[in-house]
PDB file of N, CA and C in Angstrom:
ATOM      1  N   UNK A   1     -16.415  -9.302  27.865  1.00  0.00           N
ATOM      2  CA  UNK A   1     -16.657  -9.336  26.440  1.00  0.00           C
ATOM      3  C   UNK A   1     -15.378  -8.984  25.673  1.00  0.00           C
ATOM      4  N   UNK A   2     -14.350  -8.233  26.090  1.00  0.00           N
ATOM      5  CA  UNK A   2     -13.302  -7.473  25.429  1.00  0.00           C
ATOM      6  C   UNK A   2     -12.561  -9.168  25.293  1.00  0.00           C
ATOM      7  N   UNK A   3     -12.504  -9.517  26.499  1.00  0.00           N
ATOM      8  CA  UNK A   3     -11.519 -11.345  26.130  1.00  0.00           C
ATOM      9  C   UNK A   3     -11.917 -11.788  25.064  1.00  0.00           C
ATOM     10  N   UNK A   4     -13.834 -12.227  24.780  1.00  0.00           N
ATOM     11  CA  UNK A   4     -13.481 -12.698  23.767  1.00  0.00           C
ATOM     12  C   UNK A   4     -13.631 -11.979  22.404  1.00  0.00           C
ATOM     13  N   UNK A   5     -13.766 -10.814  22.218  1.00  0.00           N
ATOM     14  CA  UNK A   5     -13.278 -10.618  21.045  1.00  0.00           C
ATOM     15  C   UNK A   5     -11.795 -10.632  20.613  1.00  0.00           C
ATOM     16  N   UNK A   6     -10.997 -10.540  21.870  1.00  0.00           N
ATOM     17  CA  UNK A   6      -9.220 -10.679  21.521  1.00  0.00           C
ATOM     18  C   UNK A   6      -9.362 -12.416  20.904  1.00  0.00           C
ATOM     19  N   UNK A   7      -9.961 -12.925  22.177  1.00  0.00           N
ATOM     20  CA  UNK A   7     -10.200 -14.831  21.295  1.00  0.00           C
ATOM     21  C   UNK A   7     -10.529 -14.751  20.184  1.00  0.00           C
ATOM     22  N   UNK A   8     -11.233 -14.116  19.601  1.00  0.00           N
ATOM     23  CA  UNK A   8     -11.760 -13.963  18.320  1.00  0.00           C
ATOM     24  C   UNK A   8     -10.838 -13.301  17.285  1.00  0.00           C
ATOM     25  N   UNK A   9     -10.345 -12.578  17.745  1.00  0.00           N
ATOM     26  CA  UNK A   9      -8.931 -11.546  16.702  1.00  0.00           C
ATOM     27  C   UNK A   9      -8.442 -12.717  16.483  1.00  0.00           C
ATOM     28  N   UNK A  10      -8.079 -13.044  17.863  1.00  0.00           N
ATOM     29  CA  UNK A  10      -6.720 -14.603  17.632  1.00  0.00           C
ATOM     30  C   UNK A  10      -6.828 -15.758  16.141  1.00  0.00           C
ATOM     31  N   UNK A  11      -8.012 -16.093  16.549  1.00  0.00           N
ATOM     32  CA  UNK A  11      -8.727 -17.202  15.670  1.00  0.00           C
ATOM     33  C   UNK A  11      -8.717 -16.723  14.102  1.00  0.00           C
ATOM     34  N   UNK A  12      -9.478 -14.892  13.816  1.00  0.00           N
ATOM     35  CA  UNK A  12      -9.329 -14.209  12.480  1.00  0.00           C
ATOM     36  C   UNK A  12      -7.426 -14.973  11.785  1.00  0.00           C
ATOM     37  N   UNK A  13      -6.644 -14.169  12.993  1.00  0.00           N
ATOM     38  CA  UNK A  13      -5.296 -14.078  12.526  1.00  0.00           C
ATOM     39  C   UNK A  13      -4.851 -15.630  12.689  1.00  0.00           C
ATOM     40  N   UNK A  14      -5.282 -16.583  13.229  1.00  0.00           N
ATOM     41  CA  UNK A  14      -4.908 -17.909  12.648  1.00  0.00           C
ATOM     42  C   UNK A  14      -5.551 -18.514  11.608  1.00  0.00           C
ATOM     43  N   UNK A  15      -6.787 -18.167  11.446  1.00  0.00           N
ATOM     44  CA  UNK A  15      -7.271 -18.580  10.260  1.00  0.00           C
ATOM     45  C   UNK A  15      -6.628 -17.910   8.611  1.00  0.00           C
ATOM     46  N   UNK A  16      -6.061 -16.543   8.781  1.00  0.00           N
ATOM     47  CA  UNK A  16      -5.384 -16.031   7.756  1.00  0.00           C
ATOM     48  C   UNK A  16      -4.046 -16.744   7.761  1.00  0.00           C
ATOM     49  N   UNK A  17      -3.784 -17.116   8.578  1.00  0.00           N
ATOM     50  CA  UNK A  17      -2.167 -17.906   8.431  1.00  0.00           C
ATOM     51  C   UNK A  17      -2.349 -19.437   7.455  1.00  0.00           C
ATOM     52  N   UNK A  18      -3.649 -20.332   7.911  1.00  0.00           N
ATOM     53  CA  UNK A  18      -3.859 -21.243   7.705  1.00  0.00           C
ATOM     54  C   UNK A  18      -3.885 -20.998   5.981  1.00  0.00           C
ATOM     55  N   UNK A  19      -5.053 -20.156   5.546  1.00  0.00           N
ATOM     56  CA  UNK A  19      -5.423 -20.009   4.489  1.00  0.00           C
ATOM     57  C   UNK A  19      -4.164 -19.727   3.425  1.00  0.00           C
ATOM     58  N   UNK A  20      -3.571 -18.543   3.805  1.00  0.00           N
ATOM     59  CA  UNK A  20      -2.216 -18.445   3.120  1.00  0.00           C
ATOM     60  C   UNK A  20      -1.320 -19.403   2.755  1.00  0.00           C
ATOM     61  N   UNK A  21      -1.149 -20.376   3.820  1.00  0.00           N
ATOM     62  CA  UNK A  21      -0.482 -21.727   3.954  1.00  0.00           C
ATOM     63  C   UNK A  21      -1.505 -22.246   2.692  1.00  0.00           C
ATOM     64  N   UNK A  22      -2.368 -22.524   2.395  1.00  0.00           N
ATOM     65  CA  UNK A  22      -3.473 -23.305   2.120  1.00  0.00           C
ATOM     66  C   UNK A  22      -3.161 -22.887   0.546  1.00  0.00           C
ATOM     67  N   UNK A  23      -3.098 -21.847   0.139  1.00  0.00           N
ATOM     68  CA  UNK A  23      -3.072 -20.748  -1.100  1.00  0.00           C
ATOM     69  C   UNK A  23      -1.439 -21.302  -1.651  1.00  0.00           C
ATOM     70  N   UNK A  24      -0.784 -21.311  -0.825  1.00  0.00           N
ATOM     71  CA  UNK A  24       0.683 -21.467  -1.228  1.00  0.00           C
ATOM     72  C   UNK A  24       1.136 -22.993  -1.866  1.00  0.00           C
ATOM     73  N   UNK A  25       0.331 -23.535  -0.508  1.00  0.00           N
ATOM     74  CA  UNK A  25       0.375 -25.208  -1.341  1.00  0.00           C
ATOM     75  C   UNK A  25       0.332 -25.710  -2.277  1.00  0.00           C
ATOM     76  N   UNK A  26      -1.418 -24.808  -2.483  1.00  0.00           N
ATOM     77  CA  UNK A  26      -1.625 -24.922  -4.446  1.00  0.00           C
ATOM     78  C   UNK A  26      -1.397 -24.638  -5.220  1.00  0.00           C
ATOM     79  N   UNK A  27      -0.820 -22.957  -4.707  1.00  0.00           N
ATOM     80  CA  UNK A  27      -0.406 -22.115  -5.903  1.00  0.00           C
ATOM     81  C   UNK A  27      -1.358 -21.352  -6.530  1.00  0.00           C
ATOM     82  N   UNK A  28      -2.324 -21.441  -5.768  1.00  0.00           N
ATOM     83  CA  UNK A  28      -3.940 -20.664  -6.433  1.00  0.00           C
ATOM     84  C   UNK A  28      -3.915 -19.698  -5.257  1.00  0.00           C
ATOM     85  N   UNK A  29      -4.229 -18.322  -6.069  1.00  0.00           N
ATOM     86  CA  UNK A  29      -4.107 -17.384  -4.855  1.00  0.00           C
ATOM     87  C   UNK A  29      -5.846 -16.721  -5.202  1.00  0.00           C
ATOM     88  N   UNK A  30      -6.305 -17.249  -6.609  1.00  0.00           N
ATOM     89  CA  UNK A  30      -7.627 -16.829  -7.170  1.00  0.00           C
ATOM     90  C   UNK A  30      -8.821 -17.311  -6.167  1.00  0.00           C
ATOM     91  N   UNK A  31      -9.233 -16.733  -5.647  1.00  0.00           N
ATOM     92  CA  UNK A  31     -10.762 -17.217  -5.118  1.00  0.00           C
ATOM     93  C   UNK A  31     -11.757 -17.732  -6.142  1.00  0.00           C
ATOM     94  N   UNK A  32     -11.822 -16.858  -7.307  1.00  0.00           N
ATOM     95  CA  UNK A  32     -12.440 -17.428  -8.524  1.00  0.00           C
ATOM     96  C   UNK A  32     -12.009 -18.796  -9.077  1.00  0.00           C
ATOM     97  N   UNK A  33     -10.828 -19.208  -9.040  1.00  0.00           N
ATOM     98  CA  UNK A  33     -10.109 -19.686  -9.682  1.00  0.00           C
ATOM     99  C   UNK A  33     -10.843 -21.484  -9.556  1.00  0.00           C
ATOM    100  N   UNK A  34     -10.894 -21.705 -10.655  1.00  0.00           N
ATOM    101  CA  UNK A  34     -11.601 -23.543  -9.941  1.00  0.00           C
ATOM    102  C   UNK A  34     -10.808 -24.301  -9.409  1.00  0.00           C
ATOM    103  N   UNK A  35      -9.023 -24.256  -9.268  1.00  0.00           N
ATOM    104  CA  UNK A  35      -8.651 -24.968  -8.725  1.00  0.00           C
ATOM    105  C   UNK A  35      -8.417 -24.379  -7.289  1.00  0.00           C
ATOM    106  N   UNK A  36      -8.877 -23.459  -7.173  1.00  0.00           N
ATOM    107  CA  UNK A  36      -8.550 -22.696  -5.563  1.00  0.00           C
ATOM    108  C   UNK A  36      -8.999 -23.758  -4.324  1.00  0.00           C
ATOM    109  N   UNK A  37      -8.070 -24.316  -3.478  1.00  0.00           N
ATOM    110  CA  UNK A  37      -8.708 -25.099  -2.302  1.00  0.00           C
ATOM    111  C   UNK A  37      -9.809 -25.270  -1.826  1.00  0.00           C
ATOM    112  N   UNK A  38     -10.532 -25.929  -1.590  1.00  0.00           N
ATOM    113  CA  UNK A  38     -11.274 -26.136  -1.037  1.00  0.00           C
ATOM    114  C   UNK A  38     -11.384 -25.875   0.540  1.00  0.00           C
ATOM    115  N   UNK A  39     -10.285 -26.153   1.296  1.00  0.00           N
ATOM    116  CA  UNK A  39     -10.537 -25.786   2.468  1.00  0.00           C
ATOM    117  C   UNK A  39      -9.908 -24.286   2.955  1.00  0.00           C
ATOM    118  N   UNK A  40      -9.251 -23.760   2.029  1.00  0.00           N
ATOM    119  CA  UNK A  40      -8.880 -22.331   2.361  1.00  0.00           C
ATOM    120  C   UNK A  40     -10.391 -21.523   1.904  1.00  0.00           C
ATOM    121  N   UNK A  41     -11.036 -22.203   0.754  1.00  0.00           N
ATOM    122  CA  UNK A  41     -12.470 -21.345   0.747  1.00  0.00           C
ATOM    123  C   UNK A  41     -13.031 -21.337   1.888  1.00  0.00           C
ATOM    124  N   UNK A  42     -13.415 -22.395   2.436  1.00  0.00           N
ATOM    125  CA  UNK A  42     -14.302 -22.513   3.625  1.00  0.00           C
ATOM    126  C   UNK A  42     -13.347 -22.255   5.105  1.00  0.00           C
ATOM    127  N   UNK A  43     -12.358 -21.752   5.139  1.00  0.00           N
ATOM    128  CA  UNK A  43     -11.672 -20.822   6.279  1.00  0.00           C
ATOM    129  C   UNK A  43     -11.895 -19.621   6.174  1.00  0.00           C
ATOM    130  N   UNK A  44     -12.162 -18.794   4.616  1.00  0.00           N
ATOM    131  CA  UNK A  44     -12.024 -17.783   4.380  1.00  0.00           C
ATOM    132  C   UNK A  44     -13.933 -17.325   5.143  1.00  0.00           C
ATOM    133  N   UNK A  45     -14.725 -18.484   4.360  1.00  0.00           N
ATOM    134  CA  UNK A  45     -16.259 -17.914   4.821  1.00  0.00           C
ATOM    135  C   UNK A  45     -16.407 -17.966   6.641  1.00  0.00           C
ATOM    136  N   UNK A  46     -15.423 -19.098   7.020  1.00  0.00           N
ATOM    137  CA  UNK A  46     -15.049 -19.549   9.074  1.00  0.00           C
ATOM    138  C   UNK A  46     -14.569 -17.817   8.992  1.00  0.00           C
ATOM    139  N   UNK A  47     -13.663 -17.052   9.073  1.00  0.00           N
ATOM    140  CA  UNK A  47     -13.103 -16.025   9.043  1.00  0.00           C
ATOM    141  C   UNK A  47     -14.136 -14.447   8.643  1.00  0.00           C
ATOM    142  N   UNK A  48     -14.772 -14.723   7.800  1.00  0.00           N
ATOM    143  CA  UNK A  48     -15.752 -13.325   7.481  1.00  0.00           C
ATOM    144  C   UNK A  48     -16.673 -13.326   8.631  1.00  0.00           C
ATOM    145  N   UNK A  49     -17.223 -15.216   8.962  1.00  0.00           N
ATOM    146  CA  UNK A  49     -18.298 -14.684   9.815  1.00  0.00           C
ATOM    147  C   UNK A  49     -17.685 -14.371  11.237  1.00  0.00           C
ATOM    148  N   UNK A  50     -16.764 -14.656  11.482  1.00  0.00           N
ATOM    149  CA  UNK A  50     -16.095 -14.238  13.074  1.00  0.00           C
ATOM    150  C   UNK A  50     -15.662 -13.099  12.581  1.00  0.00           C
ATOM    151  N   UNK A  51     -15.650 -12.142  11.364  1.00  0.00           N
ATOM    152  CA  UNK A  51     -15.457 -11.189  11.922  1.00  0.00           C
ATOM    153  C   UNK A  51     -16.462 -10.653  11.791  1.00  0.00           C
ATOM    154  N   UNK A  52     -17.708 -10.745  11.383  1.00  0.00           N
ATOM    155  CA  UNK A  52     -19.057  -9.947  11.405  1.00  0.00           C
ATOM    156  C   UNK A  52     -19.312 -10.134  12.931  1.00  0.00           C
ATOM    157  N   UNK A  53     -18.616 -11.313  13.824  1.00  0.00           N
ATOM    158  CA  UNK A  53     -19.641 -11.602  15.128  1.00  0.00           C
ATOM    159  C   UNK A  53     -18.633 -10.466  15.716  1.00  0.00           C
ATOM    160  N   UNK A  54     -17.477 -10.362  15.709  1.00  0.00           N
ATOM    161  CA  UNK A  54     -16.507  -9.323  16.209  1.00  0.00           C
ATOM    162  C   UNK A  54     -16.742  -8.052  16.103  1.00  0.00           C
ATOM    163  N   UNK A  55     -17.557  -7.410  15.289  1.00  0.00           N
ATOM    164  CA  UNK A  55     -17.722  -6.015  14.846  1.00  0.00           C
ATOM    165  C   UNK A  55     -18.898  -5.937  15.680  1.00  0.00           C
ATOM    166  N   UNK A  56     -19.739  -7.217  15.734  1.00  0.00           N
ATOM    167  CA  UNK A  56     -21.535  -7.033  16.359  1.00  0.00           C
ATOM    168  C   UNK A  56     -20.928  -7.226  17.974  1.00  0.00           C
ATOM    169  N   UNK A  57     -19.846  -7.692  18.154  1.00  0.00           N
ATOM    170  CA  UNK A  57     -19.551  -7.405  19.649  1.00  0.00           C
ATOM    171  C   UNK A  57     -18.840  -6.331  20.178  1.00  0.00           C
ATOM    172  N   UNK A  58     -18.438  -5.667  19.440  1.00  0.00           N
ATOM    173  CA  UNK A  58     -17.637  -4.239  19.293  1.00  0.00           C
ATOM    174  C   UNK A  58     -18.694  -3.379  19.367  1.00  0.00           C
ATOM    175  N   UNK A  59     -19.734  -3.343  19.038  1.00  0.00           N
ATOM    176  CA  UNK A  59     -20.765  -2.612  18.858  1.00  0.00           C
ATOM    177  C   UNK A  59     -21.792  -2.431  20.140  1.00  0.00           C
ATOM    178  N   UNK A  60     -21.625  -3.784  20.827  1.00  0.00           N
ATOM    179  CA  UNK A  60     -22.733  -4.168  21.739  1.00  0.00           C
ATOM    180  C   UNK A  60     -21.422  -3.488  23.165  1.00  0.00           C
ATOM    181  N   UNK A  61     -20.544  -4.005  22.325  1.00  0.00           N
ATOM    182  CA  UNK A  61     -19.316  -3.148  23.789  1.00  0.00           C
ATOM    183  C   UNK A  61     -19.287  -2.096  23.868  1.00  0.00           C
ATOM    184  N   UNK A  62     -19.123  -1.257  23.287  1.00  0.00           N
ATOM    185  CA  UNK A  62     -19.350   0.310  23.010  1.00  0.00           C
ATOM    186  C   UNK A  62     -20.832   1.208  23.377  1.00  0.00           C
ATOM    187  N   UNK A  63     -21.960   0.142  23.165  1.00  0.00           N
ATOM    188  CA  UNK A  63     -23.235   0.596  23.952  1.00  0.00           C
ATOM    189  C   UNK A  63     -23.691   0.511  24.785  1.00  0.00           C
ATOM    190  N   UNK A  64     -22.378  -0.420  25.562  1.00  0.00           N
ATOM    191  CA  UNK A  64     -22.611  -0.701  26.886  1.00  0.00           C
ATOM    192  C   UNK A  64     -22.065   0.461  27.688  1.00  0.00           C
ATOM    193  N   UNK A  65     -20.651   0.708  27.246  1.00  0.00           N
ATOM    194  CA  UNK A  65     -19.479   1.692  27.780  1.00  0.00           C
ATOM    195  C   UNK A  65     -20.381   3.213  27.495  1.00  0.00           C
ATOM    196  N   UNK A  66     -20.990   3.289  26.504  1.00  0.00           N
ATOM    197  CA  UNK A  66     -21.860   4.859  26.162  1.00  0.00           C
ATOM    198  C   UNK A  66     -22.790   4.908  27.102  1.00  0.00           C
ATOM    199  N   UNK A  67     -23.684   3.631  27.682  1.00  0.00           N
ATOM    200  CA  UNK A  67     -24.773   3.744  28.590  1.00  0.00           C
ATOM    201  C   UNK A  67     -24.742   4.160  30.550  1.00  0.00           C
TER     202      UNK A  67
END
């Protein structure tokens, strides 16, 4: 389980590279903003939920290691 949450770090920290790239292109760094990308939005929501699955596997790792 520890592999893939490092797979999963990996993916967080390429998806923040992408997005930044993504932000810079346009020049919109606003999430609010209406001209903010379109596909850096939807990396950013790819990115929250891998890290909610990362924390719920951090969690399930740790109750394993306590048991």
């Amino acid at each position: 389980m520890a592999r893939l949450i490092e797979s999963l770090t990996r993916s967080v920290e390429l998806l923040t590279v992408d997005i930044e790239y993504d932000e810079a292109r346009a020049g919109v760094y606003d999430l609010s903003a209406v001209t903010y990308p379109v596909l850096a939005r939807s990396l950013k929501v790819r990115k929250d939920n891998i890290r909610i699955t990362i924390a719920s596997l951090e969690a399930q790792l740790h109750a394993t290691e306590a048991a």
